[in-house]
Protein backbone atom coordinates (compact mmCIF):
# COMPACT_ATOMS: atom_id res chain seq x y z
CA UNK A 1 89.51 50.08 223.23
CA UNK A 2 89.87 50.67 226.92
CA UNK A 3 86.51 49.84 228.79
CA UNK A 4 84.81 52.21 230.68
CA UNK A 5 85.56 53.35 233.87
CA UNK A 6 83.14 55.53 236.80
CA UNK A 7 86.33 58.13 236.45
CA UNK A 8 85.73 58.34 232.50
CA UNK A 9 81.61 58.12 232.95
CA UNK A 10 81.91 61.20 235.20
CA UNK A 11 84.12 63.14 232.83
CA UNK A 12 81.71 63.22 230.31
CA UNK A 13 78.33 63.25 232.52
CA UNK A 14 79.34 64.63 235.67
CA UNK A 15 78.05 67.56 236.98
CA UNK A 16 74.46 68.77 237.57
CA UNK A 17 73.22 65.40 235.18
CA UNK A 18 75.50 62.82 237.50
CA UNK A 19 76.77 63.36 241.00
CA UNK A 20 79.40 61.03 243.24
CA UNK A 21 79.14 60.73 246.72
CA UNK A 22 81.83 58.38 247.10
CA UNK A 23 83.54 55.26 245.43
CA UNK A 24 85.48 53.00 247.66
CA UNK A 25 87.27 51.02 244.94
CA UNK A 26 88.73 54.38 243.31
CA UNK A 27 87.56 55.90 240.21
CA UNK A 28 88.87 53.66 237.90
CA UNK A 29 86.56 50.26 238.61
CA UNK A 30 84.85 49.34 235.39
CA UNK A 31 81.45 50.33 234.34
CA UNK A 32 79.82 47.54 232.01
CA UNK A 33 76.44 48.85 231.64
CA UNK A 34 73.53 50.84 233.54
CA UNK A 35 70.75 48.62 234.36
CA UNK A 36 67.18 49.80 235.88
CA UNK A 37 66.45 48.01 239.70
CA UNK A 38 62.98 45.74 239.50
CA UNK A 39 62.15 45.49 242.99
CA UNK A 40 60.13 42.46 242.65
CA UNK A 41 63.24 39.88 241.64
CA UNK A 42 66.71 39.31 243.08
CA UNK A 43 69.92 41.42 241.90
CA UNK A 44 71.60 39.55 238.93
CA UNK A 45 75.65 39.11 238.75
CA UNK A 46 76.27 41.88 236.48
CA UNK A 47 79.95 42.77 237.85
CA UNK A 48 80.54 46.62 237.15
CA UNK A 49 77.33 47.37 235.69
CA UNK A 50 75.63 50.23 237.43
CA UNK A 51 71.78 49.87 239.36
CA UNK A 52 69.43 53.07 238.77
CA UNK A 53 67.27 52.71 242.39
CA UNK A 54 64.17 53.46 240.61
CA UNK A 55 61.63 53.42 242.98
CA UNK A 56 64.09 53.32 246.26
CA UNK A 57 64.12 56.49 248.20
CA UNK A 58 67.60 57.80 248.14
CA UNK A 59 67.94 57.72 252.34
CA UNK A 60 66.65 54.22 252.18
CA UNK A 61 68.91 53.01 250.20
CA UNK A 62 70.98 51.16 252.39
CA UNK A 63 69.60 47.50 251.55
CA UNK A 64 69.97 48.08 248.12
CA UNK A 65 73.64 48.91 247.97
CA UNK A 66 74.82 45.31 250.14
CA UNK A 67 72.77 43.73 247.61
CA UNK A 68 74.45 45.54 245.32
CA UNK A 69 78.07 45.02 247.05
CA UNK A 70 77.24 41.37 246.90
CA UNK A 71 75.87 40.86 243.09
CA UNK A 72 79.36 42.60 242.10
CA UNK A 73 77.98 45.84 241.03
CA UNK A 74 80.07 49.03 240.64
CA UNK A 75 77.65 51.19 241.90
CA UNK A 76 74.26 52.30 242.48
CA UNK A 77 72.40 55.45 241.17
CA UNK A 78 70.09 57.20 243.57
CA UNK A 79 67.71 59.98 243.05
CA UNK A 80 68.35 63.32 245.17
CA UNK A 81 71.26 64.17 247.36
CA UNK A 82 70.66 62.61 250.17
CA UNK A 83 71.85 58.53 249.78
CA UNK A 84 73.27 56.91 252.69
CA UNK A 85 77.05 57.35 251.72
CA UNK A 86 78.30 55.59 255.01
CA UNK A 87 76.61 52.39 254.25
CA UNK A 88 78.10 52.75 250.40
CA UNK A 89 81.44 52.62 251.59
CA UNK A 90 80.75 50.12 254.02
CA UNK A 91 79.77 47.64 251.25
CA UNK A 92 82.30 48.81 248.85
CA UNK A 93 79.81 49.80 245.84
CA UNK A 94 80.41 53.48 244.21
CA UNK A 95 77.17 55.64 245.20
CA UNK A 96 75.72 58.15 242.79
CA UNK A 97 73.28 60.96 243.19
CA UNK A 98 70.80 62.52 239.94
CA UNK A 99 69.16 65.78 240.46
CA UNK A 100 65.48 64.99 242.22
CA UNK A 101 63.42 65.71 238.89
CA UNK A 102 65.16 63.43 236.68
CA UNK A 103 63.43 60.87 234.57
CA UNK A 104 64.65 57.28 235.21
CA UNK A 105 64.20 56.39 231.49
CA UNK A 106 66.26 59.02 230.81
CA UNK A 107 68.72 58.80 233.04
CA UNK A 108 69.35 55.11 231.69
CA UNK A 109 69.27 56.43 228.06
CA UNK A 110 71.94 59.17 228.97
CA UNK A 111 73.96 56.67 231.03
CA UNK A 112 74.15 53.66 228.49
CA UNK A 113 74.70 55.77 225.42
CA UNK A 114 77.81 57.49 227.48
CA UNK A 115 78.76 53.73 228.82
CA UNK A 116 78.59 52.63 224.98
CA UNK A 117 80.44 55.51 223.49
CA UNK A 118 83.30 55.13 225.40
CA UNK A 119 83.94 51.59 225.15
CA UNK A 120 82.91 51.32 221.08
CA UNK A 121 85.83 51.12 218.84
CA UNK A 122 85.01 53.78 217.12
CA UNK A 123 83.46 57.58 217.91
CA UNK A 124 79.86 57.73 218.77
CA UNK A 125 77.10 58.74 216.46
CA UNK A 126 77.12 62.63 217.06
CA UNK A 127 72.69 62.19 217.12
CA UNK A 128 72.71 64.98 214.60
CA UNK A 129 70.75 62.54 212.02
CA UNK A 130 68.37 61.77 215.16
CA UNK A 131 67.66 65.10 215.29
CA UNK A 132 66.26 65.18 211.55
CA UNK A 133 64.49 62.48 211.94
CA UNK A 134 62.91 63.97 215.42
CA UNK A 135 62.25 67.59 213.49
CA UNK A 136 59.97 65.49 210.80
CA UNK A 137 58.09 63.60 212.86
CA UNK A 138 57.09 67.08 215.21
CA UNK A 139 56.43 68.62 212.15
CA UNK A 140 54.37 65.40 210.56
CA UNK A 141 52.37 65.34 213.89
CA UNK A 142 51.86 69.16 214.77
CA UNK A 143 50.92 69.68 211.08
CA UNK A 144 54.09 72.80 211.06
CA UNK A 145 57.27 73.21 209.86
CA UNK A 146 59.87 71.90 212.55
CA UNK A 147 63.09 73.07 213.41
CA UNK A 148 65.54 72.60 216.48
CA UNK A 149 68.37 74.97 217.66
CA UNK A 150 71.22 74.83 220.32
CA UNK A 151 71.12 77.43 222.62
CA UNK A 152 73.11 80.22 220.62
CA UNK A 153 70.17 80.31 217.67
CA UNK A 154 71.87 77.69 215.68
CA UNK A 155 69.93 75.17 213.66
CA UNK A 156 70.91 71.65 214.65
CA UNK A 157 68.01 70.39 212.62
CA UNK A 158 65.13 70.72 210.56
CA UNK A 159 62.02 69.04 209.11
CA UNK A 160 61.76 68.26 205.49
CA UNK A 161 58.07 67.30 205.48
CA UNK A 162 56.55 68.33 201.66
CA UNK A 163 53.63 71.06 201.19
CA UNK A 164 53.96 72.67 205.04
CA UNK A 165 54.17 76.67 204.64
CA UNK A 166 57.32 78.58 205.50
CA UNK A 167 58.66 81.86 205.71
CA UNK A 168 61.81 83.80 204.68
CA UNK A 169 63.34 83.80 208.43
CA UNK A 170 63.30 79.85 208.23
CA UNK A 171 64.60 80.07 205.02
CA UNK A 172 67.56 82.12 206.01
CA UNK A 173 68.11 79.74 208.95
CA UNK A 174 68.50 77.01 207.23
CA UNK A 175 70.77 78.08 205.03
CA UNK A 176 72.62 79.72 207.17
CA UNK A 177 72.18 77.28 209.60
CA UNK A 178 71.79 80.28 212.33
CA UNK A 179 68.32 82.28 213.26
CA UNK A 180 69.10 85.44 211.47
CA UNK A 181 69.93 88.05 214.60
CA UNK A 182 67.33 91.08 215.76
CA UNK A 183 65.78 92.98 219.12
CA UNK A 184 62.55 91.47 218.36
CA UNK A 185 63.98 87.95 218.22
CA UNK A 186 66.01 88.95 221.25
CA UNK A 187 63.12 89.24 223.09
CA UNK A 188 61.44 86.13 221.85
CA UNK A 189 64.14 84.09 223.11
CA UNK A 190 64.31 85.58 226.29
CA UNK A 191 60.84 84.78 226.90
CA UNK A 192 60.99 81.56 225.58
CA UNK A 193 63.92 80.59 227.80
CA UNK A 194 62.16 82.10 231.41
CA UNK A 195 59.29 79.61 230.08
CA UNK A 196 58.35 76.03 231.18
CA UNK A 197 55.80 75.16 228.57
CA UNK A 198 54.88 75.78 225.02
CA UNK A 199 54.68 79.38 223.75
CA UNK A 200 52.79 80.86 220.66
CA UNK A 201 54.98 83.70 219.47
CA UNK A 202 53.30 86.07 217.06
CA UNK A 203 55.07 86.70 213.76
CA UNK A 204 57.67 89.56 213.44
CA UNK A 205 56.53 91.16 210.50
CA UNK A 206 54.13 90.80 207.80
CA UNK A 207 55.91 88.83 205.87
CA UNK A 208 56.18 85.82 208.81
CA UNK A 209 54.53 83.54 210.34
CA UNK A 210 53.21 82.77 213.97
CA UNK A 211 55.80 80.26 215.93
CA UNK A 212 54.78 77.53 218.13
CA UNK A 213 57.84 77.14 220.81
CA UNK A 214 59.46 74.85 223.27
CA UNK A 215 62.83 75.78 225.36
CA UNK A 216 64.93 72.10 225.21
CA UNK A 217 66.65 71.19 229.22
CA UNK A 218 67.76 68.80 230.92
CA UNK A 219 67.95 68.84 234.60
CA UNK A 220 68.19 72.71 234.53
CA UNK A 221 69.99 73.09 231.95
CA UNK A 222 68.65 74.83 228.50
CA UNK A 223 70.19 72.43 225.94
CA UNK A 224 68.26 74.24 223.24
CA UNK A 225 64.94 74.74 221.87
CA UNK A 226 62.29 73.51 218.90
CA UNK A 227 60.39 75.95 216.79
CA UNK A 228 57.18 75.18 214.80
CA UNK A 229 55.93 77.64 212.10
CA UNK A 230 52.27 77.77 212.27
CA UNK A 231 50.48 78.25 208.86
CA UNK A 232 47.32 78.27 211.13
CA UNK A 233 46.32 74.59 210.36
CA UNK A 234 48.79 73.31 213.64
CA UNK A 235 47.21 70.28 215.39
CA UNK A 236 44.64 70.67 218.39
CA UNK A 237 47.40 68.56 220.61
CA UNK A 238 50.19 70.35 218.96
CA UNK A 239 51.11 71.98 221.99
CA UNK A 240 51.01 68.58 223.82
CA UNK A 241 53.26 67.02 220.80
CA UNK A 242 56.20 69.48 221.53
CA UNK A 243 55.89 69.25 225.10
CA UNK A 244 57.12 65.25 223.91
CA UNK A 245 59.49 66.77 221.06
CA UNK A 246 61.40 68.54 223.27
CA UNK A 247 61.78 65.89 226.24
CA UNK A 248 62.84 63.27 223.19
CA UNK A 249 65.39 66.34 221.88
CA UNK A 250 66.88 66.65 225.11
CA UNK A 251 67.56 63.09 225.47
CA UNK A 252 69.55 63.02 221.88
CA UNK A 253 71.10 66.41 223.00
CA UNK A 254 72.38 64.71 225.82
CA UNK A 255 73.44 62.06 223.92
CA UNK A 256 75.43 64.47 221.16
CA UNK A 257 77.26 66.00 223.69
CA UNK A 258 78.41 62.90 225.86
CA UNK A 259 79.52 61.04 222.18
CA UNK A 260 81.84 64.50 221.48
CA UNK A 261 83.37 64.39 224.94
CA UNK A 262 83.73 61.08 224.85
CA UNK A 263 85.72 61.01 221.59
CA UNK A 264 87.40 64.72 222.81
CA UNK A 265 88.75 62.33 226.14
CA UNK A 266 89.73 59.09 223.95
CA UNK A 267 91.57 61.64 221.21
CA UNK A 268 93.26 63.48 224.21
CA UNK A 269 94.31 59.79 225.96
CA UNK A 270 95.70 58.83 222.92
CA UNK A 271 97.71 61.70 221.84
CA UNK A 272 99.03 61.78 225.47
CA UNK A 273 100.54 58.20 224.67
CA UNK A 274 101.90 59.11 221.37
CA UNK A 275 103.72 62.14 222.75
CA UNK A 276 105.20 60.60 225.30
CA UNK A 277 106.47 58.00 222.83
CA UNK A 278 103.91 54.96 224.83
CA UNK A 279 101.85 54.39 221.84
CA UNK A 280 101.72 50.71 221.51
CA UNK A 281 101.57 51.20 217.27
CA UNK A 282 102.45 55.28 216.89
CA UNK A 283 101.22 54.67 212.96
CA UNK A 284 97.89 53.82 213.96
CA UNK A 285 96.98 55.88 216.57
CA UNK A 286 97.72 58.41 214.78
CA UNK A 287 95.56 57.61 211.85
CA UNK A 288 93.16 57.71 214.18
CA UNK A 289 93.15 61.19 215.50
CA UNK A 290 93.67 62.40 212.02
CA UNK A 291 97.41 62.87 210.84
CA UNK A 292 98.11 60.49 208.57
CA UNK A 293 101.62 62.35 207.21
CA UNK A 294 104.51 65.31 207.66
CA UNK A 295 103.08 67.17 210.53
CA UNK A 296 104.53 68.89 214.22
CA UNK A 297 103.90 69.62 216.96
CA UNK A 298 103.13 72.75 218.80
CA UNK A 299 103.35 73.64 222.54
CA UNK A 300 101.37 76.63 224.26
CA UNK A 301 102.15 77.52 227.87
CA UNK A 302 101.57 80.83 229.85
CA UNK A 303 104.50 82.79 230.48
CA UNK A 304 106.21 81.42 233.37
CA UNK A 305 106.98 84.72 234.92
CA UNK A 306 102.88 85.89 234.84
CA UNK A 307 101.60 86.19 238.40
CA UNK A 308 98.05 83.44 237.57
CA UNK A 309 95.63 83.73 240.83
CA UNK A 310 94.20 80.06 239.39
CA UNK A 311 96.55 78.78 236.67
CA UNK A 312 94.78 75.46 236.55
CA UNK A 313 91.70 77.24 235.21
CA UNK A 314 93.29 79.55 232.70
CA UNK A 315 95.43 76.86 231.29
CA UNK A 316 91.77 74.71 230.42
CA UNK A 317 90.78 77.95 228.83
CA UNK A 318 94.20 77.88 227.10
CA UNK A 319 93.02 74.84 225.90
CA UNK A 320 89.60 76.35 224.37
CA UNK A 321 91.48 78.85 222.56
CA UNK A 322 93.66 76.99 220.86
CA UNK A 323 91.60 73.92 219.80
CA UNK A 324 89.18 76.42 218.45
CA UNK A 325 91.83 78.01 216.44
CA UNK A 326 93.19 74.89 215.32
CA UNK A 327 89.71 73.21 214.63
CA UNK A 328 88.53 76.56 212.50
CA UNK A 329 91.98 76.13 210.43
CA UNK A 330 92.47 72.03 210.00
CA UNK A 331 88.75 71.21 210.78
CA UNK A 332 88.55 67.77 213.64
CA UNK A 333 91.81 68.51 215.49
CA UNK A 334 93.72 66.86 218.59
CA UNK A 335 94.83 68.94 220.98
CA UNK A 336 95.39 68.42 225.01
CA UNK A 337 96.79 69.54 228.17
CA UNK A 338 99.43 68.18 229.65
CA UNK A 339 101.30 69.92 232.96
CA UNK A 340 100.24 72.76 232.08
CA UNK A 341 101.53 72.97 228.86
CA UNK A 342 98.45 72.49 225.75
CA UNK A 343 99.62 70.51 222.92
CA UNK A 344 98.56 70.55 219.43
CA UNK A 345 99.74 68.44 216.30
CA UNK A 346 99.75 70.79 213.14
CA UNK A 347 99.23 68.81 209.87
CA UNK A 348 100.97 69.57 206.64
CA UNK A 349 104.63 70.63 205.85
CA UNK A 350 104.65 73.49 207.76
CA UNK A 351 104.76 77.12 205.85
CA UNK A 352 101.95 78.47 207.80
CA UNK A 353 102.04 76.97 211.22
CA UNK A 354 104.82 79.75 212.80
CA UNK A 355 101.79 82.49 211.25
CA UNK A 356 99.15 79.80 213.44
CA UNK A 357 100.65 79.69 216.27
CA UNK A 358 101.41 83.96 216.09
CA UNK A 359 97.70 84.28 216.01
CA UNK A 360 96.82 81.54 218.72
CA UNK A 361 99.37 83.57 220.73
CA UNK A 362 98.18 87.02 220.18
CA UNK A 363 94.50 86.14 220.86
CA UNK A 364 95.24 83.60 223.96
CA UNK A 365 96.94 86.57 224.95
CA UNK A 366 94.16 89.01 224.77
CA UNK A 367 91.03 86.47 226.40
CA UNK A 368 93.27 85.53 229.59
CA UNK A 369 94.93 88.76 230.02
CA UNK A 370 98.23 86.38 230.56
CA UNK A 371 101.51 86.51 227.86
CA UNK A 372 101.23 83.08 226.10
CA UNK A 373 104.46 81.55 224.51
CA UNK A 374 104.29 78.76 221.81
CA UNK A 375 107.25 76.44 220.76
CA UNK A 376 107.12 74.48 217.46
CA UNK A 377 109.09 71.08 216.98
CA UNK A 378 110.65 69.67 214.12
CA UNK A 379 107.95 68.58 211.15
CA UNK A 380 108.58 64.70 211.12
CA UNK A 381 107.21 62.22 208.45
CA UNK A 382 104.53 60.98 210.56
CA UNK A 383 103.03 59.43 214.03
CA UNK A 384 106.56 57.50 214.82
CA UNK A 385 108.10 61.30 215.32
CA UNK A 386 105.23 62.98 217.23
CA UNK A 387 107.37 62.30 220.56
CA UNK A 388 110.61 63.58 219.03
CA UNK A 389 108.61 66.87 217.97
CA UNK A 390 106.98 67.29 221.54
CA UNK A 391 110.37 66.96 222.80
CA UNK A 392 111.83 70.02 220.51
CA UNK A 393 108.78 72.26 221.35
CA UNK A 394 109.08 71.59 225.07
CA UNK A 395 113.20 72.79 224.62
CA UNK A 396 112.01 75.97 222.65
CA UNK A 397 109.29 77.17 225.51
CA UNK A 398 112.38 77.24 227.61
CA UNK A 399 114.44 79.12 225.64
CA UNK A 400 111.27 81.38 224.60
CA UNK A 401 110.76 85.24 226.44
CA UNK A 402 108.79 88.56 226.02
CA UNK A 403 111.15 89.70 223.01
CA UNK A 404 110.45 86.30 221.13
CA UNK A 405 107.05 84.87 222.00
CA UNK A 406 106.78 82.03 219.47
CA UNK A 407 109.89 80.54 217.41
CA UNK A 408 109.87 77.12 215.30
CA UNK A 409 113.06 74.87 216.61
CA UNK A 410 115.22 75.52 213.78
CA UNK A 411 114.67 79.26 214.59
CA UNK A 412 116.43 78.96 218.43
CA UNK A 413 118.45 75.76 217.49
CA UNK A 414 121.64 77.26 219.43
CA UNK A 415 119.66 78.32 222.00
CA UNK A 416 118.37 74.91 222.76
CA UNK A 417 121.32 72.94 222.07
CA UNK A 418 123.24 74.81 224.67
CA UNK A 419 120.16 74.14 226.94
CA UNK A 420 121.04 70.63 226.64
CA UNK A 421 124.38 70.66 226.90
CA UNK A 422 124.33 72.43 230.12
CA UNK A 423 122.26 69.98 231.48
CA UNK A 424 124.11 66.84 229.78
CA UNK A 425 127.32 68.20 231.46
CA UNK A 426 125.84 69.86 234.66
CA UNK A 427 124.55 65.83 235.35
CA UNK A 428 128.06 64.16 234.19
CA UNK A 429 131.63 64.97 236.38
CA UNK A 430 133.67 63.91 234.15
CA UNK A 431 131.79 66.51 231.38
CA UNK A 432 131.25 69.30 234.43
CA UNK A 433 135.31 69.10 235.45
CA UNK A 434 138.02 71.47 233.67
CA UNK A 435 139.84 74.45 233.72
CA UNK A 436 137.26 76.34 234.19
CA UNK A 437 136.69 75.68 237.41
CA UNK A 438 140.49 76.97 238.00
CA UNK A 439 139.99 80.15 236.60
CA UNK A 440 136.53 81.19 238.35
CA UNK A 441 137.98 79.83 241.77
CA UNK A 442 140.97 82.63 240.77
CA UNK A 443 139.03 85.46 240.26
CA UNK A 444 136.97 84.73 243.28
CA UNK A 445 139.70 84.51 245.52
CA UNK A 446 141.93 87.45 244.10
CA UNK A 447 139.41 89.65 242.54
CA UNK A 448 140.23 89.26 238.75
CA UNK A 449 137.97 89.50 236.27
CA UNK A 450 139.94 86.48 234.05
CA UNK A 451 136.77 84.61 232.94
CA UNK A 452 135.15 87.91 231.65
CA UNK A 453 138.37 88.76 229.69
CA UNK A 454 137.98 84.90 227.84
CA UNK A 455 134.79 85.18 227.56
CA UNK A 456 134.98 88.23 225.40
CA UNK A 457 138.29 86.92 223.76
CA UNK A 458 136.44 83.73 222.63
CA UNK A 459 133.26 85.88 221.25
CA UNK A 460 135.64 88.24 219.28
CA UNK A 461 137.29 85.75 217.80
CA UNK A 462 140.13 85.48 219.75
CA UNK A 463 141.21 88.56 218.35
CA UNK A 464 142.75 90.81 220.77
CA UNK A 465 141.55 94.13 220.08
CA UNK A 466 137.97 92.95 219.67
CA UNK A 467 137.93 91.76 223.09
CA UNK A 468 139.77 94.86 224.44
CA UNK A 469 137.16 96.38 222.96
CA UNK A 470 134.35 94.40 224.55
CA UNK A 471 135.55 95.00 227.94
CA UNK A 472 136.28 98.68 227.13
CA UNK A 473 140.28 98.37 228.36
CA UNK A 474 143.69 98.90 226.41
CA UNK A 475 144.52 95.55 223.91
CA UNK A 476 147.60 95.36 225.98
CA UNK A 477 145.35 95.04 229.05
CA UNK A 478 143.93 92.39 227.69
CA UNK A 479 146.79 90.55 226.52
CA UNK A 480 148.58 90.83 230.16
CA UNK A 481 145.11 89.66 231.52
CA UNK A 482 145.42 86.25 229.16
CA UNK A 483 149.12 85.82 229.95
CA UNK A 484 148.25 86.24 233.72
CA UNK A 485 145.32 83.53 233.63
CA UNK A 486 147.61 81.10 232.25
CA UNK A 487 150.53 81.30 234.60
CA UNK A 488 147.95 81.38 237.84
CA UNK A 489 145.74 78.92 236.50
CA UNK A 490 147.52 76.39 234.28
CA UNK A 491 145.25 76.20 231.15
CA UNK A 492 147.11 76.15 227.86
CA UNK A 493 144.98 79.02 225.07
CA UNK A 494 147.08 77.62 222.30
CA UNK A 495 145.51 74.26 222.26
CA UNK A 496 142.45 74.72 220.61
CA UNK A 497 140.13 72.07 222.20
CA UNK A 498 140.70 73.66 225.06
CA UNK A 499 139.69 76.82 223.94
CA UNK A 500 136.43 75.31 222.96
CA UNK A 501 136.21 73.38 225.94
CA UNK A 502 136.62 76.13 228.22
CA UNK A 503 134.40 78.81 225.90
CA UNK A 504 131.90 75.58 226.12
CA UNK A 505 131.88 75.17 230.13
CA UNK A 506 132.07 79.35 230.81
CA UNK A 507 128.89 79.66 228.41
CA UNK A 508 126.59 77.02 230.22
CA UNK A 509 127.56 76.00 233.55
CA UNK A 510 129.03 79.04 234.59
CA UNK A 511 126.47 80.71 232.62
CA UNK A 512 129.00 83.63 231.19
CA UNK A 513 127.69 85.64 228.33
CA UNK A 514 130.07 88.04 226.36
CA UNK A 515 128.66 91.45 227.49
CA UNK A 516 131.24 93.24 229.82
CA UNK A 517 130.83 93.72 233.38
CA UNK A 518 133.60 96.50 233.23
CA UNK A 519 136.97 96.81 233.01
């Protein structure tokens, strides 16, 4: 695996949690590890690891990052917005900003777990089991039944300590692993969220019980929230326990999050390389992202011809829609953007994926308010034919429009075969020279309409009254039209390669199809 760089550290915690003021070595310096500054002992050699200034003031900072540029560090993490990036770049050393309320200790946890995740061999632990074991000990100390949701009302997690009372809306939360929905609960929520400290909630009905309450952030950010029933025995410090809960839940939250877009970025790196065929063992990688036989690959693009005010944007939300799709119908799924153009490799042998891709289509379509067009490739036996696929579903979004939206390869095979071939021969002379050229050159300069008249002779069959027919003129019109061409332009009709040749060259480069143009 790849170590970590500051680019790949800021994809997953950038934002509000992590914030660069500037990198002079480029975003792709290594980051070994986040260590926290003791002021009272000189900076170690730790070359790339990151320095958290704990007890530095961000504007005096300035000290700190030449010791920093000389030790070998990457970079050093500051608290507030306002480090001295001037003296950063003069020393070389990436400087990095946390929002002014953050806790060093977690800052470092967030920061090594991320630093850890990326560079492991394998995913991170999601901190799902964490959670559990979190839930129990709130409710073993508070003395209630714990549980602790993301911010949508889903349970993440909940406590399993014996003999504590419950009631039937934890029951049906737990099995349905979602807060059953109400106005009353509505409201609880949204007075739980404006909140900055512990809230007793009374019960809903008779049938409930009292909740004790904690909204979950981080940095601003509502991650979540934990829930305590209260069966009225609840610890005298139980509001001070959950004050603790929640900090600790935010910190594994954190943690959950940076370990899936950590593995989301390492499965989207890696399918990059195996579509574009630079997979160092095509087999194995992808084993790893899950296809491990017969299986294609699917492109989604927004129509071409759609005005976009910020393309960039709807084609991530492109993204969303179709790894949701494609995660709700194969379960873990690799998917990713490339140009523009989302990719997605559909397992199995393929009956149902044109029906997929319909329905990614249709309601892609509807959220951005922008046609959507999806090409399929071939199915291929396994990773080794992922590129070859990629390559078929790129030809069939060119050859895709409004009257056919989404078509499997073998569906628009003469569509895309001519695509090639015009662009083979448009790139060769010696393909790109031929009669052809004679005959256009003749109707431009006398006014014929001799490359109209083959065309439809060649797309009747070279039947004569077919093409009169085509062009709406006499058969004997036609015929004089065909004698004519040859005389003028010295092409030979009887040979039959040449036929081909020239119905070949008048189809693609001169792009010529057989609908008339009049007589």
């Amino acid at each position: 695996m790849d170590p970590c760089t500051l680019g790949d550290l800021l994809d997953v915690v950038g934002g509000p949690a992590l914030f660069l003021h500037t990198a002079p070595a480029g975003l792709g310096v290594p980051v070994t590890e986040a260590v926290l500054h003791d002021g009272g002992v000189p900076l170690p050699r730790l070359t790339g690891a990151l320095l958290l200034a704990v007890g530095v003031p961000a504007a005096d900072a300035g000290l700190l990052l030449a010791a920093a540029g000389e030790a070998g560090l990457t970079g050093v993490v500051v608290r507030g917005a306002d480090g001295p990036a001037a003296a950063a770049e003069a020393h070389g050393v990436a400087l990095l900003s946390v929002p002014a309320d953050a806790a060093w200790h977690h800052v470092h946890l967030l920061l090594a777990s991320a630093i850890s995740a990326r560079s492991a061999a394998v995913p991170a632990d999601t901190g799902l089991g964490d959670l559990f074991a979190l839930a129990d000990a709130i409710a073993t100390a508070t003395g209630g039944a714990t549980a602790i949701e993301d911010p949508r009302q889903r349970v993440l997690a909940y406590s399993t300590v014996a003999g504590q009372p419950v009631d039937e809306d934890r029951r049906q939360g737990i099995l349905g692993r979602q807060v059953p929905a109400g106005p009353q609960n509505t409201e609880q929520y949204r007075r739980l969220f404006a909140a900055g400290r512990p809230l007793r909630l009374p019960a809903l009905s008779e049938a409930d019980l009292p909740r004790l309450a904690m909204p979950v952030r981080a940095g601003g950010e509502t991650l979540g929230s934990v829930w305590v029933v209260d069966g009225g025995s609840l610890a005298p410090d139980a509001e001070d326990t959950l004050v603790q809960g929640a900090s600790t839940a935010a910190l594994l939250l954190l943690r959950a999050r940076a370990a899936r877009e950590l593995a989301r970025h390492r499965g989207g790196d890696l399918l990059r390389r195996l579509l574009d065929g630079t997979a160092a063992d095509p087999a194995t990688a992808a084993a790893r992202l899950g296809v491990d036989g017969p299986a294609r690959v699917a492109a989604f693009a927004l129509d071409s011809a759609a005005s976009v005010p910020d393309a960039e944007r709807t084609a991530l939300r492109l993204l969303d829609v179709v790894r949701l799709q494609c995660e709700a119908r194969y379960g873990r799924h690799a998917c990713v953007l490339v140009d523009g153009v989302v990719y997605a490799v559909l397992p199995g042998p393929g009956e149902r994926h044109r029906r997929l891709a319909e329905d990614i289509v249709a309601r892609a379509g509807q959220a951005l308010r922008v046609p959507v067009r999806a090409g399929l490739g071939e199915v291929v036996p396994g990773g080794e034919g992922l590129a070859d696929s990629r390559a078929d579903a790129d030809l069939v979004l060119r050859v895709l429009d409004a009257d056919l939206p989404v078509a499997v390869v073998d569906e628009v095979r003469a569509r895309v075969t001519l695509l090639r071939l015009t662009e083979v021969m448009a790139e060769r002379r010696e393909l790109s020279a031929g009669g052809w050229r004679r005959v256009l050159a003749y109707d431009a300069g006398h006014g014929t309409a001799y490359a109209r008249t083959l065309i439809c002779w060649f797309e009747a069959g070279c039947d004569m009254a077919g093409a009169a027919s085509a062009l709406a003129v006499h058969p004997n019109t036609c015929r004089y039209r065909l004698r004519q061409l040859q005389q003028h332009t010295g092409i030979d009709l009887t040979d039959p390669d040449e036929r081909l040749i020239l119905w070949l060259h008048l189809r693609t480069l001169a792009d010529l199809s057989p609908e008339p143009r009049g007589g």
